[in-house]
N, C-alpha and C. Protein backbone atom coordinates (compact mmCIF):
# COMPACT_ATOMS: atom_id res chain seq x y z
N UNK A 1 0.84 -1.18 0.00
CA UNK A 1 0.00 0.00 0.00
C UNK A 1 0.88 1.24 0.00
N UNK A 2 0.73 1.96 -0.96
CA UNK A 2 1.25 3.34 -1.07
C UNK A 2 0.84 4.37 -0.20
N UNK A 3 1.67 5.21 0.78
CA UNK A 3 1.39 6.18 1.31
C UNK A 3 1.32 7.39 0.82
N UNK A 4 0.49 8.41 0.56
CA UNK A 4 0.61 9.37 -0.30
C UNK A 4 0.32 10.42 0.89
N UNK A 5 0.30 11.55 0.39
CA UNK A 5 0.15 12.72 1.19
C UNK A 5 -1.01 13.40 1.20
N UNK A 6 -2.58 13.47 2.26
CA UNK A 6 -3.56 13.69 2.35
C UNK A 6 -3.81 15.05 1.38
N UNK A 7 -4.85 14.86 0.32
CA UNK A 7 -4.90 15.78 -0.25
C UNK A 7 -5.68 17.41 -0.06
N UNK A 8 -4.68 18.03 -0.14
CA UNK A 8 -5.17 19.58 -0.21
C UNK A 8 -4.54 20.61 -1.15
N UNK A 9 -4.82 21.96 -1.33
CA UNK A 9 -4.72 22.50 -2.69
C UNK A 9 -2.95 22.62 -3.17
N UNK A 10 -2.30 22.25 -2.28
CA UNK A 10 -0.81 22.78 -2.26
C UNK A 10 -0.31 21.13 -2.85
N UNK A 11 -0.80 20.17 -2.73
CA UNK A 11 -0.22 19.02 -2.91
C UNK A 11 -1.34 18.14 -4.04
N UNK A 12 -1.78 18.99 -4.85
CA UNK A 12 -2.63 18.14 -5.85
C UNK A 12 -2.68 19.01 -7.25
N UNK A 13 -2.71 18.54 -8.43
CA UNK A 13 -2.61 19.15 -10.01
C UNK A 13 -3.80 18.68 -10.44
N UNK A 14 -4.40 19.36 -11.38
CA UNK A 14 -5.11 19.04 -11.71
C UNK A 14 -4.88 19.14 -13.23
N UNK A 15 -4.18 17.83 -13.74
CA UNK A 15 -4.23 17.95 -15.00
C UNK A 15 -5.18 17.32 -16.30
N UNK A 16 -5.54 17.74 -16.85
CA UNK A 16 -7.16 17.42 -17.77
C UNK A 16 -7.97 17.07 -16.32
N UNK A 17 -8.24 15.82 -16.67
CA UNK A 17 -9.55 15.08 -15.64
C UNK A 17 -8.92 14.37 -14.43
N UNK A 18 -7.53 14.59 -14.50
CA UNK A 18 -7.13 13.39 -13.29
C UNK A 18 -6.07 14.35 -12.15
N UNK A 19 -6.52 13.97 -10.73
CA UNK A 19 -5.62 14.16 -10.22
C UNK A 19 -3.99 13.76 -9.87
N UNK A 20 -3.38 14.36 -9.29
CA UNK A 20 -2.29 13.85 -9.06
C UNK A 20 -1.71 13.77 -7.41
N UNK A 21 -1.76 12.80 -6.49
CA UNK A 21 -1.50 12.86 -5.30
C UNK A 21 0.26 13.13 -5.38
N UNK A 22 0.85 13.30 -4.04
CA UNK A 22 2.08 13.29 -4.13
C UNK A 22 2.34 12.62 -3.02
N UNK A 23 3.69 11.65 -3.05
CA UNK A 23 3.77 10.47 -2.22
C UNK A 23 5.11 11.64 -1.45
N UNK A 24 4.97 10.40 -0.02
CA UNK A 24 5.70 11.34 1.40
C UNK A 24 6.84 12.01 1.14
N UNK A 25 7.64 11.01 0.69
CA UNK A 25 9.09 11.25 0.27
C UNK A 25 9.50 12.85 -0.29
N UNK A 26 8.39 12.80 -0.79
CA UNK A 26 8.80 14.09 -1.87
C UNK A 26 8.18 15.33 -0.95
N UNK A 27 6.88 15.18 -0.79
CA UNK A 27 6.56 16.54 0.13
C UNK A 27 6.96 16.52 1.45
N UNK A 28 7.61 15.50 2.47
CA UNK A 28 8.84 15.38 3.17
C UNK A 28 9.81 16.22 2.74
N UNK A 29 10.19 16.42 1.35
CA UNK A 29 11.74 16.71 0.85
C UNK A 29 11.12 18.54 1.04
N UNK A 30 10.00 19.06 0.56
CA UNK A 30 9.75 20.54 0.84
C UNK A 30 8.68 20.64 0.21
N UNK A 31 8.23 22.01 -0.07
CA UNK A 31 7.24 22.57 -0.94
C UNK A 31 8.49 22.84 -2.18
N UNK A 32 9.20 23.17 -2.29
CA UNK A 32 10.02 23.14 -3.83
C UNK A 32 10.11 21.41 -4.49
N UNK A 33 10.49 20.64 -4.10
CA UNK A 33 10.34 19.48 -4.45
C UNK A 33 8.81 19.52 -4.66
N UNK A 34 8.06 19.32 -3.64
CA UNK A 34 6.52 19.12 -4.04
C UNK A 34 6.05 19.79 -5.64
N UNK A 35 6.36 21.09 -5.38
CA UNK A 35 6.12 21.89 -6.35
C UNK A 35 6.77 21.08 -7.84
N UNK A 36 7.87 20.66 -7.89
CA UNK A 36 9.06 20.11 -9.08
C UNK A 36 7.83 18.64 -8.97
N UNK A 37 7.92 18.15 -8.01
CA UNK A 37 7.24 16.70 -8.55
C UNK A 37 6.02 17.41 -9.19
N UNK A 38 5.04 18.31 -9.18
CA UNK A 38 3.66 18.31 -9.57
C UNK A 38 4.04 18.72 -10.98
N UNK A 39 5.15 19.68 -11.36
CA UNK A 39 5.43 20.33 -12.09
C UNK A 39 5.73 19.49 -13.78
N UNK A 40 6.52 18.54 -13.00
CA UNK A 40 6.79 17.52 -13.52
C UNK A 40 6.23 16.65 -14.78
N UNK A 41 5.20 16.31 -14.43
CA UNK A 41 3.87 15.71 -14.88
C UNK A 41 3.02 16.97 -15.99
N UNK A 42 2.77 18.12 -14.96
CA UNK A 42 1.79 18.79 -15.83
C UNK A 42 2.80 19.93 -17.13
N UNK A 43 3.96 19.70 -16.70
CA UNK A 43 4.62 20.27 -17.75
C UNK A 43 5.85 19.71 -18.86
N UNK A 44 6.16 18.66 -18.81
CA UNK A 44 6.86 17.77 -19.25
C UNK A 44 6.55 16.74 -20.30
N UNK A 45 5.56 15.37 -19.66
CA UNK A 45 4.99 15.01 -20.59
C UNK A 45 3.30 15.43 -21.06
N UNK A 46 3.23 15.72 -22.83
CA UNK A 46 2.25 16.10 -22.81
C UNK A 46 0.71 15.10 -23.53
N UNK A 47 1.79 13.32 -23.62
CA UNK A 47 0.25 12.58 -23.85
C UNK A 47 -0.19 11.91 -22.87
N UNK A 48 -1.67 12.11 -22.28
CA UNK A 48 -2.06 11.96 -21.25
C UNK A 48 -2.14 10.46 -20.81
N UNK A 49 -1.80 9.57 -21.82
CA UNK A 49 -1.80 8.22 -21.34
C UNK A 49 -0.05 8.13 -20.86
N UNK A 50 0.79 8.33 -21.42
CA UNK A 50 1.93 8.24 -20.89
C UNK A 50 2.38 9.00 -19.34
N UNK A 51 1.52 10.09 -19.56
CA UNK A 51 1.63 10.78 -18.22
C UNK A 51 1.25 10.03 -17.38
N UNK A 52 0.02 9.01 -17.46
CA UNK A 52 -0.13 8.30 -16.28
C UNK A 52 0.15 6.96 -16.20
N UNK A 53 0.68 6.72 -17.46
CA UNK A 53 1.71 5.59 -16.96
C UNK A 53 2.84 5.89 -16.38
N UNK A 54 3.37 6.98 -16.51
CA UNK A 54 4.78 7.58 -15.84
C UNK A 54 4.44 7.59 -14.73
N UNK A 55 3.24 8.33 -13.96
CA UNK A 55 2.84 8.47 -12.59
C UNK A 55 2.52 7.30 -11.78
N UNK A 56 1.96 6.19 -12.74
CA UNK A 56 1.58 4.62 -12.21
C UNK A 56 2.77 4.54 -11.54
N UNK A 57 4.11 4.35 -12.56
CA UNK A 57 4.94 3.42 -11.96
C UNK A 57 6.14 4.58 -11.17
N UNK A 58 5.85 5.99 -10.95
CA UNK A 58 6.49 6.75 -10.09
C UNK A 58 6.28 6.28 -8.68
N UNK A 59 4.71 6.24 -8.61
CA UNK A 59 3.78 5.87 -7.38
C UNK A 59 4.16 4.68 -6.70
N UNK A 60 4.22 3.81 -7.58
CA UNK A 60 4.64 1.98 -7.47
C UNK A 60 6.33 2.15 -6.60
N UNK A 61 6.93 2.81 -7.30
CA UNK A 61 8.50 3.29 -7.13
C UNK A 61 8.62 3.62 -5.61
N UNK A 62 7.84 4.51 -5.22
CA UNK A 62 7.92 5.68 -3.82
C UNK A 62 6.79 4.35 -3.22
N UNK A 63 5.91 3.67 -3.10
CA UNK A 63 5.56 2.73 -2.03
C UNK A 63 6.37 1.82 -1.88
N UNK A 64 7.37 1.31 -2.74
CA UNK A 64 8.47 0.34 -2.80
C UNK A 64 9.10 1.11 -1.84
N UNK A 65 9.84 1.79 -1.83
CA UNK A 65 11.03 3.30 -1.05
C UNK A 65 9.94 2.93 0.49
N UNK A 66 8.80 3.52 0.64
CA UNK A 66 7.93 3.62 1.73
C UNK A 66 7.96 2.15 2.43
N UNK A 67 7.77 1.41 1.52
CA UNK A 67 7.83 0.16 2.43
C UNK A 67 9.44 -0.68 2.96
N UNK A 68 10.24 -0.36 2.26
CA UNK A 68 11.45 -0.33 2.94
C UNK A 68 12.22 0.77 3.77
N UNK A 69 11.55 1.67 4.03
CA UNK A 69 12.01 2.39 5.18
C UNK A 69 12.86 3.28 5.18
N UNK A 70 13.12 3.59 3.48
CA UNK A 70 13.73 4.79 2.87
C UNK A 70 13.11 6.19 3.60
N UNK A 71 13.82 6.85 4.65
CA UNK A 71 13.16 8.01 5.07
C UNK A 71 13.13 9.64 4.48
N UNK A 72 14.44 9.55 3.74
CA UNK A 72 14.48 10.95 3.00
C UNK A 72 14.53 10.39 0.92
N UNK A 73 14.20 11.70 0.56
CA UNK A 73 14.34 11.12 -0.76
C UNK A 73 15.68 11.67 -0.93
N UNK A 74 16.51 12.34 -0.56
CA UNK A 74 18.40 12.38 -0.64
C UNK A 74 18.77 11.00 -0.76
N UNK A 75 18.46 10.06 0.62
CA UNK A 75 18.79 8.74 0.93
C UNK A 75 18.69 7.86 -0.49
N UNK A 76 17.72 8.04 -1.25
CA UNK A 76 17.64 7.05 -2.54
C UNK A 76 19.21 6.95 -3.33
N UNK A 77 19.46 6.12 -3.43
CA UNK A 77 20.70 5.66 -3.91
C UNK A 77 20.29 5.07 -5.38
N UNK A 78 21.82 4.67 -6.61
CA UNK A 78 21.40 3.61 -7.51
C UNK A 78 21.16 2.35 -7.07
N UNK A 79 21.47 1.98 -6.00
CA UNK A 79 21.36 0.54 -5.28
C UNK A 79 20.10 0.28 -5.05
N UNK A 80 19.21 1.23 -4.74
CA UNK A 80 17.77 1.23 -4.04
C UNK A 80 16.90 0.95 -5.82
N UNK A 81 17.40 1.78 -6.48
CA UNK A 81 16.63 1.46 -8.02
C UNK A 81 16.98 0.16 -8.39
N UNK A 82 18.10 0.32 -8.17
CA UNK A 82 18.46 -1.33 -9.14
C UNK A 82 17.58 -2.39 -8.73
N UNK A 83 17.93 -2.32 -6.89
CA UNK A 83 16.91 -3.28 -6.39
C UNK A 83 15.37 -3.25 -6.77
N UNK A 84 15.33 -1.91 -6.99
CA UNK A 84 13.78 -2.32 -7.42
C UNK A 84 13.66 -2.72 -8.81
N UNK A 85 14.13 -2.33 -9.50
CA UNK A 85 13.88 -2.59 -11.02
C UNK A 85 14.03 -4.84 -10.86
N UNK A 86 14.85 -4.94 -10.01
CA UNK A 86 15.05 -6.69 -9.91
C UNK A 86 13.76 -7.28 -9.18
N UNK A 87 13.03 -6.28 -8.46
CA UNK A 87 12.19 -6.69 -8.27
C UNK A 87 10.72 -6.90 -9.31
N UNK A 88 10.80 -5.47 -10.03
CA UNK A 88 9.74 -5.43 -10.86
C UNK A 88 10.03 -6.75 -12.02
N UNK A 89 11.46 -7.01 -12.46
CA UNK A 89 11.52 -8.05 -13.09
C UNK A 89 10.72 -9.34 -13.15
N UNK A 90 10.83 -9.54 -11.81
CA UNK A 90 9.94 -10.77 -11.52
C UNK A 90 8.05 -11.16 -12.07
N UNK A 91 7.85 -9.88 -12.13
CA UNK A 91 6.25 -9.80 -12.23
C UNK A 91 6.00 -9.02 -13.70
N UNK A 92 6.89 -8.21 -14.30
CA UNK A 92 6.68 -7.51 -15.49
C UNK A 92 7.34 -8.09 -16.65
N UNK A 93 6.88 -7.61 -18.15
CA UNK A 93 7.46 -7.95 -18.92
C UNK A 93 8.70 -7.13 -18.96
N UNK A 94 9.89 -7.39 -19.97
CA UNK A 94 11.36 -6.20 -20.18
C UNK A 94 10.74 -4.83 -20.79
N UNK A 95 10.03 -4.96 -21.56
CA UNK A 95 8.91 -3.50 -21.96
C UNK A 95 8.78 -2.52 -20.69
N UNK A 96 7.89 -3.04 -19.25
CA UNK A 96 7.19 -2.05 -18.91
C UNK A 96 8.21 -1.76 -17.90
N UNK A 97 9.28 -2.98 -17.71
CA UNK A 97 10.08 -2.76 -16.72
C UNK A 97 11.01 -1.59 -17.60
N UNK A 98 11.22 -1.08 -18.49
CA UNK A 98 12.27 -0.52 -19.27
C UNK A 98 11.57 0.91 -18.65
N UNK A 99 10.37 0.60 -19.36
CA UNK A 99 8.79 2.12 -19.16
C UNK A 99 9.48 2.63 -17.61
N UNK A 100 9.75 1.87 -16.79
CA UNK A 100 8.92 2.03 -15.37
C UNK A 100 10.67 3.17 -15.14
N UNK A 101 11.59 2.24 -15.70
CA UNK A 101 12.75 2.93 -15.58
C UNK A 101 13.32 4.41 -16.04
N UNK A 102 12.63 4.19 -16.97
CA UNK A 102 12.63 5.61 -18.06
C UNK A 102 11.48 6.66 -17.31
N UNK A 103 10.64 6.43 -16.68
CA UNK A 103 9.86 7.31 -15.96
C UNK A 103 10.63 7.64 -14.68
N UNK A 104 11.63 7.09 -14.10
CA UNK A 104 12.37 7.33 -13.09
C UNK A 104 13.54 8.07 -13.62
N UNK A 105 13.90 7.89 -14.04
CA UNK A 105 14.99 8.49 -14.78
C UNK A 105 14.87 9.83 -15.36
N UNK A 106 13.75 9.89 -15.91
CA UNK A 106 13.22 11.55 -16.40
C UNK A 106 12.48 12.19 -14.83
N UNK A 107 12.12 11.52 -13.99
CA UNK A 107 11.63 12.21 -12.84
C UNK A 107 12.86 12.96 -12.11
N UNK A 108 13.63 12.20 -11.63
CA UNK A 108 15.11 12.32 -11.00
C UNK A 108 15.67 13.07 -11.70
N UNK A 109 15.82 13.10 -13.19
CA UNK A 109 16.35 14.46 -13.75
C UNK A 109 15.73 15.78 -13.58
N UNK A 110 13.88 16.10 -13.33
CA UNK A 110 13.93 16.65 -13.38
C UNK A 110 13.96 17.63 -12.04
N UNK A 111 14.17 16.61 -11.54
CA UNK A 111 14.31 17.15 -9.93
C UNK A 111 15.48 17.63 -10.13
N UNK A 112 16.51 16.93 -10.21
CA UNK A 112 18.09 17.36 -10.27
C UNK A 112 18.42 18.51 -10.58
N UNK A 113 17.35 18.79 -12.14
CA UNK A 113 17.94 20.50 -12.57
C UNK A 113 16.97 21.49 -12.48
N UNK A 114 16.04 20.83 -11.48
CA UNK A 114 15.21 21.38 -10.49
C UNK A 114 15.93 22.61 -8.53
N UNK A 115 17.50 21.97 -8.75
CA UNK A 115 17.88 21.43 -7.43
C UNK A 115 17.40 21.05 -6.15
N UNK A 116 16.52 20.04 -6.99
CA UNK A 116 16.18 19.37 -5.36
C UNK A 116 17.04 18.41 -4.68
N UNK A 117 17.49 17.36 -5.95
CA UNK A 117 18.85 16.26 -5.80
C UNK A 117 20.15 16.78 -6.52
N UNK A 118 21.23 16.32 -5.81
CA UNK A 118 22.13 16.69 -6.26
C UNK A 118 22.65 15.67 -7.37
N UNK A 119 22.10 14.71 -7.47
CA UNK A 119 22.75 13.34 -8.73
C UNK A 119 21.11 12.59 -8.95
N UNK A 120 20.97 12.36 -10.04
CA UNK A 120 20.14 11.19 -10.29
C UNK A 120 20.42 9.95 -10.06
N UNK A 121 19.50 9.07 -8.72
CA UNK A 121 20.08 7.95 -8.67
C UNK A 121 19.30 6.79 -9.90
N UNK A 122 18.57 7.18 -10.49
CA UNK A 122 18.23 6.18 -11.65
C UNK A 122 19.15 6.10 -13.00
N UNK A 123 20.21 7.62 -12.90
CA UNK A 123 21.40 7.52 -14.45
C UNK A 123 21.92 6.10 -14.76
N UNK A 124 22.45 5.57 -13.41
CA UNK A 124 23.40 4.59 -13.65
C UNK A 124 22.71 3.16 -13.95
N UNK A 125 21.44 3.47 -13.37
CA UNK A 125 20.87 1.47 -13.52
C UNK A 125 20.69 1.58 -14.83
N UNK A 126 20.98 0.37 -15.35
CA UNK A 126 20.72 -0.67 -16.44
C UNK A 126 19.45 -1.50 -16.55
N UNK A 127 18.78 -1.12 -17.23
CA UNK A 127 17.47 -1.88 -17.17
C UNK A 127 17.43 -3.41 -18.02
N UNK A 128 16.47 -3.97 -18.35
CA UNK A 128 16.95 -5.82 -18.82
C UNK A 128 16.71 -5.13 -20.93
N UNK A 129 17.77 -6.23 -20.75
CA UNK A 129 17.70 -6.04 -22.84
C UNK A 129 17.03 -6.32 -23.13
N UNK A 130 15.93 -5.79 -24.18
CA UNK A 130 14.73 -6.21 -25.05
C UNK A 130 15.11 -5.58 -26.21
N UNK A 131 14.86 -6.85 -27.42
CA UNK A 131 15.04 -6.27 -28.74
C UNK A 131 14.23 -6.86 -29.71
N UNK A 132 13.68 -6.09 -30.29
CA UNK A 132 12.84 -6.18 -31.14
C UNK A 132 13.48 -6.66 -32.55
N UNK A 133 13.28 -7.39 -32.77
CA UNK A 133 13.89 -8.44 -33.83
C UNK A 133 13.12 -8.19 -35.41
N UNK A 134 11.47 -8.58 -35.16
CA UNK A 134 10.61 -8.00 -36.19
C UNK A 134 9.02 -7.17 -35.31
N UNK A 135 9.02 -6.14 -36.31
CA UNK A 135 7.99 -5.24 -35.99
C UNK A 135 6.61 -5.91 -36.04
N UNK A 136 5.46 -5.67 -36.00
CA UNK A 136 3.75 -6.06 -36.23
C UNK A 136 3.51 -5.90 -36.87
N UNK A 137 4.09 -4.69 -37.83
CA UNK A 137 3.47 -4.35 -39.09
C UNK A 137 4.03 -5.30 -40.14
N UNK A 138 3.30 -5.79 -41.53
CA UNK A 138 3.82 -6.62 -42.36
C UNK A 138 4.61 -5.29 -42.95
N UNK A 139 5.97 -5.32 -43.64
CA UNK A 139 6.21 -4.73 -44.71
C UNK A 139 4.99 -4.73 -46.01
N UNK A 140 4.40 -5.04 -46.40
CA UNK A 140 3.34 -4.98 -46.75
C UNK A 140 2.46 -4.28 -47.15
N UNK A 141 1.92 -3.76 -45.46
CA UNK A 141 0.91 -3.30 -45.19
C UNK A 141 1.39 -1.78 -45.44
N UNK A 142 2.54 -1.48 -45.49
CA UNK A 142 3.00 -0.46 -45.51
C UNK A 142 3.73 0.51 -46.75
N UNK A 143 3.26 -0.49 -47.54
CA UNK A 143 3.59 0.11 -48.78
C UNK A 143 5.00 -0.21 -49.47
N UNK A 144 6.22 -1.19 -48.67
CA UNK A 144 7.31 -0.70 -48.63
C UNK A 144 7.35 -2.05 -49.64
């Protein structure tokens, strides 16, 4: 279970139709972080299904952190990602686990040149190889 931060007007976006809670870690870290995480989302990515797949597995990320007892978000290390990404392995395909990484990775950056963190700890993990060998589309279908 994800702990998020009880919502009121300082800690919620309202972007199109959906809200956005913000998990402890981050509004723990300040109202500038808070502000950079909301910011994040409503100004960064702009298709609304990716936005909330980015936020799915941000959320998923910070109850992982919450349930191991990660108390500051400084404290997040590459060790703490890696471990999680080995965890998500287990239950995801290499696709969403790649997704889940790449949404961490652009979050943490934008905190970074945000200065909320001083290093991104998601730069260094390596996520699992997936390669696409042949596409869905027939050559074919495509005119080629």
């Amino acid at each position: 279970m994800n702990t998020l931060v009880p919502i009121t007007q300082s800690t919620v976006v309202r972007v199109t139709d959906l809200s956005l809670g913000v998990p402890v870690l981050i509004a723990d870290a300040g109202e500038h972080a808070t502000r950079r995480f909301l910011e994040f989302f409503a100004a960064t990515i702009r298709n609304k299904n990716t936005r909330m797949a980015y936020y799915r597995a941000v959320d998923r990320f910070f109850a992982w952190c919450d349930h191991h007892d990660l108390g500051e978000l400084v404290a997040i290390e590459p060790l703490h990602v890696a471990a999680y990404i080995e965890v998500l392995q287990r239950d995801y395909a290499k696709p969403s686990v790649k997704q889940h990484l790449a949404a961490l990775r652009m979050l943490f950056d934008w905190l970074v040149t945000g200065g909320v963190l001083a290093t991104n700890p998601a730069h260094a993990v390596r996520g699992p190889k997936h390669v696409v060998k042949r596409g869905k589309t027939p050559a074919k279908l495509l005119g080629i």
